[in-house]
Protein backbone atom coordinates (compact mmCIF):
# COMPACT_ATOMS: atom_id res chain seq x y z
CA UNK A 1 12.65 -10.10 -43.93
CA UNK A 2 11.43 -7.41 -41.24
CA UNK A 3 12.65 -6.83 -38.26
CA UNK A 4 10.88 -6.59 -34.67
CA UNK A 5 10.40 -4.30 -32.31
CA UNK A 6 11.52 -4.80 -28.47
CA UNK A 7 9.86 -3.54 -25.63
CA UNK A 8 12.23 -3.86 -23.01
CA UNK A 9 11.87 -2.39 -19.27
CA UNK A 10 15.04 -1.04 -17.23
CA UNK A 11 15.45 -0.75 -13.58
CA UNK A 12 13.50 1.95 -11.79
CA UNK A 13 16.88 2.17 -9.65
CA UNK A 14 18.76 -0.49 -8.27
CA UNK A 15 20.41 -1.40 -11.75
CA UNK A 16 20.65 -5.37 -10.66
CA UNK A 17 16.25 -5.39 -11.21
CA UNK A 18 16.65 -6.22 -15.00
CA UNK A 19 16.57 -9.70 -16.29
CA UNK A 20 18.73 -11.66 -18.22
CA UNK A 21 16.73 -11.44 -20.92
CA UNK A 22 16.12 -7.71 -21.62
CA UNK A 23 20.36 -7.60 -21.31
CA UNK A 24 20.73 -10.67 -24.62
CA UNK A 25 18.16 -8.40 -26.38
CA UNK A 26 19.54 -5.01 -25.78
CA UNK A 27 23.39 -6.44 -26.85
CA UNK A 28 21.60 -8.23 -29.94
CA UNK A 29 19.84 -5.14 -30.97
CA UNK A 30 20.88 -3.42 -34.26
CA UNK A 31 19.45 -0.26 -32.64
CA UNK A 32 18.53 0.60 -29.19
CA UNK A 33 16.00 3.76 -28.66
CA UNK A 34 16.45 5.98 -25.38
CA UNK A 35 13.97 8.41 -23.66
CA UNK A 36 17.59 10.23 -23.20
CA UNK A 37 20.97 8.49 -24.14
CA UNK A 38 22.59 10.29 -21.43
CA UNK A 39 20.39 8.50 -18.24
CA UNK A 40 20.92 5.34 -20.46
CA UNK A 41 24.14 5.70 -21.06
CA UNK A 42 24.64 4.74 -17.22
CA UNK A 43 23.22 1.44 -17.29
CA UNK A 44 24.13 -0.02 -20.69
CA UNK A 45 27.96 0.61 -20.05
CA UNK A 46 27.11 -0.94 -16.34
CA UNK A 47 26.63 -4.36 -18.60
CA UNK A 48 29.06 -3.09 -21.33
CA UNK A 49 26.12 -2.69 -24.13
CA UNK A 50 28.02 -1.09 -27.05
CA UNK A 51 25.00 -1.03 -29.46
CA UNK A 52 24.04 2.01 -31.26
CA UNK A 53 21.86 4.48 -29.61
CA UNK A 54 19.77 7.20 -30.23
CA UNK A 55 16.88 9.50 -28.97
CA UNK A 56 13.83 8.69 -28.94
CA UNK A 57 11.05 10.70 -26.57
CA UNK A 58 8.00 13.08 -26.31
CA UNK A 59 9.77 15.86 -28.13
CA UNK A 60 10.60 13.51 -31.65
CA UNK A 61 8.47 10.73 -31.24
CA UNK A 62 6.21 11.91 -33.68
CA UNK A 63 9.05 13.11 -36.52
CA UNK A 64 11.26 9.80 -35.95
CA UNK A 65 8.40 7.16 -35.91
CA UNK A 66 7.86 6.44 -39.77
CA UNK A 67 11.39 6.38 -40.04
CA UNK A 68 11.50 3.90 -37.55
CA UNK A 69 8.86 1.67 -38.82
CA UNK A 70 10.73 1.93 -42.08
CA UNK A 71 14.07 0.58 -40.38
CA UNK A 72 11.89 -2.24 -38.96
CA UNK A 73 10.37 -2.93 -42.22
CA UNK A 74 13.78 -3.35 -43.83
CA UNK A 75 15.12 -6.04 -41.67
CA UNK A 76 16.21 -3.86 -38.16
CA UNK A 77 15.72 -5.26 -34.85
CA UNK A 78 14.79 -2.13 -32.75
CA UNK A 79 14.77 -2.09 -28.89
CA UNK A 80 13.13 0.60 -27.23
CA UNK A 81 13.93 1.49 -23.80
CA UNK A 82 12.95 4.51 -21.30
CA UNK A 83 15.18 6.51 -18.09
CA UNK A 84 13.35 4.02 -15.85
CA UNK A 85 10.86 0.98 -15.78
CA UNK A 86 8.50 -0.30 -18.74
CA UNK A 87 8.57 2.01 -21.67
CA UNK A 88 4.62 3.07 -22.63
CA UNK A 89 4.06 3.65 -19.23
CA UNK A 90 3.88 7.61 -18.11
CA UNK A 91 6.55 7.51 -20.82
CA UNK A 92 7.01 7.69 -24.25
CA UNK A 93 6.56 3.94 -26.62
CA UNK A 94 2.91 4.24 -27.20
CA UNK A 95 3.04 5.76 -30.08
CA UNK A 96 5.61 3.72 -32.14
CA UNK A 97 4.07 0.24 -30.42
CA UNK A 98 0.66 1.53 -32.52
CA UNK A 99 2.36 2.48 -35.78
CA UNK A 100 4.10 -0.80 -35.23
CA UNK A 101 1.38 -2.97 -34.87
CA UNK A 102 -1.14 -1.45 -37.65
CA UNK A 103 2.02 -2.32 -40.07
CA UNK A 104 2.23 -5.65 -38.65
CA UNK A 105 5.20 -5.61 -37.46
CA UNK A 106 5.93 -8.46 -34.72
CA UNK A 107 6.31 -6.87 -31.43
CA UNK A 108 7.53 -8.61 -28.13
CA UNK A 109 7.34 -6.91 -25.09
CA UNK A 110 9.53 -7.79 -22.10
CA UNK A 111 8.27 -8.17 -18.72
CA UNK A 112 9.97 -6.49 -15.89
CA UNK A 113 10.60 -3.46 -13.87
CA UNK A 114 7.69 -0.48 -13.39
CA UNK A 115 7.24 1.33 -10.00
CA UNK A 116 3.49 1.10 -9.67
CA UNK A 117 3.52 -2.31 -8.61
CA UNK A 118 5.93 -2.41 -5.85
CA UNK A 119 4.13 1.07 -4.38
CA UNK A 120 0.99 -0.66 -4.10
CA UNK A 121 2.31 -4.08 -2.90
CA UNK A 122 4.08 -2.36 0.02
CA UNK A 123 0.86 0.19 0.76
CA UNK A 124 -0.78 -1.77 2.87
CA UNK A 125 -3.79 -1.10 0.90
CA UNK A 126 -6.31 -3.54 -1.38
CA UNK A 127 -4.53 -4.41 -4.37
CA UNK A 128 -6.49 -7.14 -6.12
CA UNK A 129 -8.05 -4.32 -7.81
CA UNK A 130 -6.65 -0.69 -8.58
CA UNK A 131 -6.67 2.00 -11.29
CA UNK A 132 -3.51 3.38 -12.46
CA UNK A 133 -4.06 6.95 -13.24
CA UNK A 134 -0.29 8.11 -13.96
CA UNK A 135 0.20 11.96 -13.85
CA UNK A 136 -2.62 13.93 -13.21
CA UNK A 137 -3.56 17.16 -15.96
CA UNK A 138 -1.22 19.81 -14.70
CA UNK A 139 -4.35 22.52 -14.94
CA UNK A 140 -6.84 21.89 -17.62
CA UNK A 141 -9.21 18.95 -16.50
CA UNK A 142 -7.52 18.59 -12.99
CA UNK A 143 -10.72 19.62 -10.80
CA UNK A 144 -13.10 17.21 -12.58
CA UNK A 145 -11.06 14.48 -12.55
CA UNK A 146 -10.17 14.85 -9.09
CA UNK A 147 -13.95 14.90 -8.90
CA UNK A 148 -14.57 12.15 -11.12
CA UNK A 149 -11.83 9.73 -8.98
CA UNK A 150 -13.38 11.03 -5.83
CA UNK A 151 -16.21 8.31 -6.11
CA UNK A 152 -13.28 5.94 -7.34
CA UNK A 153 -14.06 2.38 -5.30
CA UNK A 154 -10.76 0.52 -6.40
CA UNK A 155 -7.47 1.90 -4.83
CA UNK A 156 -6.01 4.20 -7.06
CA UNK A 157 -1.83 4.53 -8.31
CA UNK A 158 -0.38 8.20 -9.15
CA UNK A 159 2.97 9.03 -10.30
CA UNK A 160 3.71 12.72 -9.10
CA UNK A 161 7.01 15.13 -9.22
CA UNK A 162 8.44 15.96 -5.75
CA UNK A 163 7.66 19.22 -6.79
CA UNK A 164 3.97 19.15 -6.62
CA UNK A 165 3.67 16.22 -3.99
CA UNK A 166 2.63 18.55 -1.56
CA UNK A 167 -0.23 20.52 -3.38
CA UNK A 168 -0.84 17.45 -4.84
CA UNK A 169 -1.19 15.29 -1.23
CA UNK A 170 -3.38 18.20 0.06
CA UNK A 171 -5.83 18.40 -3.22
CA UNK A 172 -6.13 14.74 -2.78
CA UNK A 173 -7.41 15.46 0.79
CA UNK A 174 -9.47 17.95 -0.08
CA UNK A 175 -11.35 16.05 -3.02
CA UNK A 176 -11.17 12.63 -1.41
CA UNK A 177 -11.31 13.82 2.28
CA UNK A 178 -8.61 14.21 4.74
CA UNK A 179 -8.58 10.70 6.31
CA UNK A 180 -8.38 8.48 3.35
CA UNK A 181 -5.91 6.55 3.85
CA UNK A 182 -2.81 6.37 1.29
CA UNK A 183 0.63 5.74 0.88
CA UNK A 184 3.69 7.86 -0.52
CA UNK A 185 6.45 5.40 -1.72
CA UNK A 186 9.42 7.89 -2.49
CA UNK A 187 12.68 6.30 -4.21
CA UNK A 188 11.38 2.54 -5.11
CA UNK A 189 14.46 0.33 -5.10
CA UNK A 190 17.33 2.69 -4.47
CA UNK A 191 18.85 3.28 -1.28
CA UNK A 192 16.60 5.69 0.34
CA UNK A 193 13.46 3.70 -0.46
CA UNK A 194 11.02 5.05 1.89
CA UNK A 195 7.18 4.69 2.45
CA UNK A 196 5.16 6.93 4.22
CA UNK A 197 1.62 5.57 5.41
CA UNK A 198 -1.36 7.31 7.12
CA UNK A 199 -4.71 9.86 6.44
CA UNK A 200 -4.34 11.66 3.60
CA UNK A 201 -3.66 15.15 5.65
CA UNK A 202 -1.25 13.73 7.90
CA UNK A 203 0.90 12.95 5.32
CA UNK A 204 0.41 16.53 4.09
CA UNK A 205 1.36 17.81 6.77
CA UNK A 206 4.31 15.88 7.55
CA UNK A 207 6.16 16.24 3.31
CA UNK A 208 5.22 20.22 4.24
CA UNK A 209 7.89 20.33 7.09
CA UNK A 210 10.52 17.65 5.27
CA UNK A 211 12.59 18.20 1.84
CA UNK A 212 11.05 15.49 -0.80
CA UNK A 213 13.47 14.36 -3.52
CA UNK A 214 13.36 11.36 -5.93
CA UNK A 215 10.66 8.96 -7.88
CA UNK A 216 7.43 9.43 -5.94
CA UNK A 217 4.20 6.90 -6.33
CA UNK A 218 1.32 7.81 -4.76
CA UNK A 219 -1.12 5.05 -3.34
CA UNK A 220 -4.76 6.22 -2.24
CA UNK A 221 -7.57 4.04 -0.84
CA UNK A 222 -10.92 3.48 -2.96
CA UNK A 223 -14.18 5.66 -1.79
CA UNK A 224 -15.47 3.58 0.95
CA UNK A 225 -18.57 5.64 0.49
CA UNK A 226 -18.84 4.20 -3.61
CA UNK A 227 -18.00 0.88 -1.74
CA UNK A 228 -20.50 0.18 0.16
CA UNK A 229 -23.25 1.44 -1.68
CA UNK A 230 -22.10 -1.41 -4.19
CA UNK A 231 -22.48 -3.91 -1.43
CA UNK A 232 -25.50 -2.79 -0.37
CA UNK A 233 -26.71 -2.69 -4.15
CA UNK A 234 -25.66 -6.59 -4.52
CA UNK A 235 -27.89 -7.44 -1.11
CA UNK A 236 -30.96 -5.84 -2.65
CA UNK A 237 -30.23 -7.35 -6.32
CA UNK A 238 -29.63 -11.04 -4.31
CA UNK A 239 -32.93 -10.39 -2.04
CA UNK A 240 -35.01 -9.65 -5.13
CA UNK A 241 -33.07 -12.97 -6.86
CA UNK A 242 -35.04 -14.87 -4.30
């Protein structure tokens, strides 16, 4: 009889944000999967998870995964986890969740921890409708889609590397102009959660003259421009209905 594949999300950072669940799972597992054992290591011996563990990310994914399927197909239950959050996500499990499910193998993904949603909850921005766009192209493709996003109407979710925050914050103002409003959530769930609001330049400015370290999501407001030029489109379309 085959085994299944888990899907299980881990805390982002405080390790108390992962259910009940996704711990009876990862301690039933024959073998649990981890972006890197080492981050991992942290929170399985935090719940004394004694399973077997091994590697599993960008670099091997595509050597280990028939392997994996085999393991599955021969009666393993396989959990696959990531450093932080819901694996799939700006993180490797895509790959081995299609393999998966073109052999039919059952699949039951866990709900639980990712750090988009609690950056664009506490934004202050419109969240009944956004597009999650990850990490941006490093070089190749950047400029057009930062084009393409500029006429973007829904507010939009970024994940972005202290690193680059800066450059990245003052691209966003250039392409999107310098008083769309956003949000920089910096640390989600850890100690020095922090969220800084305001136009797109101000913020610029203000990460220019302070250190950035940790997790960073970046919330941006949709083209108000794109906006109401649907609006106005609907008026016509219910004038003409008439």
């Amino acid at each position: 009889m085959p085994g299944k594949l888990f899907i299980v999300p881990t805390p982002v950072g405080n390790l108390e944000d992962i259910t009940l669940r996704a711990l009876r799972i990862l301690k039933e597992a024959d073998l649990i999967l981890a972006e890197d054992t080492r981050t991992s290591s942290v929170l399985l011996s935090h719940y004394q998870i004694r399973g077997r563990v091994i590697s599993h990310h960008k670099f091997n994914e595509h050597e280990k995964v028939s392997v994996i399927k085999e393991k599955i197909l021969s009666g393993t239950n396989v959990a696959l986890i990531c450093d932080a959050g819901t694996p799939g996500i700006s993180d490797p499990g895509f790959l081995l969740v299609r393999t998966c499910a073109a052999e039919g193998i059952e699949i039951e993904t866990l709900p639980g921890p990712t750090a988009c949603i609690p950056a664009i909850v506490s934004s202050g921005l419109p969240c009944d409708r956004f597009a999650f766009e990850g990490f941006l192209p490093q070089k190749k493709g950047r400029q057009t889609r930062l084009r393409e996003l500029s006429s973007e109407p829904r507010t939009m979710v970024f994940y972005e590397s202290p690193y680059r925050l800066v450059k990245t914050l003052e691209q966003f103002a250039e392409y999107f102009g310098p008083e769309r409003q956003c949000s920089v959530a910096r640390e989600i769930s850890k100690i020095h959660e922090e969220h800084r609001r305001g136009p797109l330049s101000e913020v610029a400015k203000w990460y220019s003259e302070h250190e950035v370290k940790g997790e960073i999501v970046i919330v941006v407001a949709g083209s108000p421009a794109e906006k109401a030029k649907r609006h106005e489109g609907k008026g016509r379309g219910e004038e003409a209905g008439r």
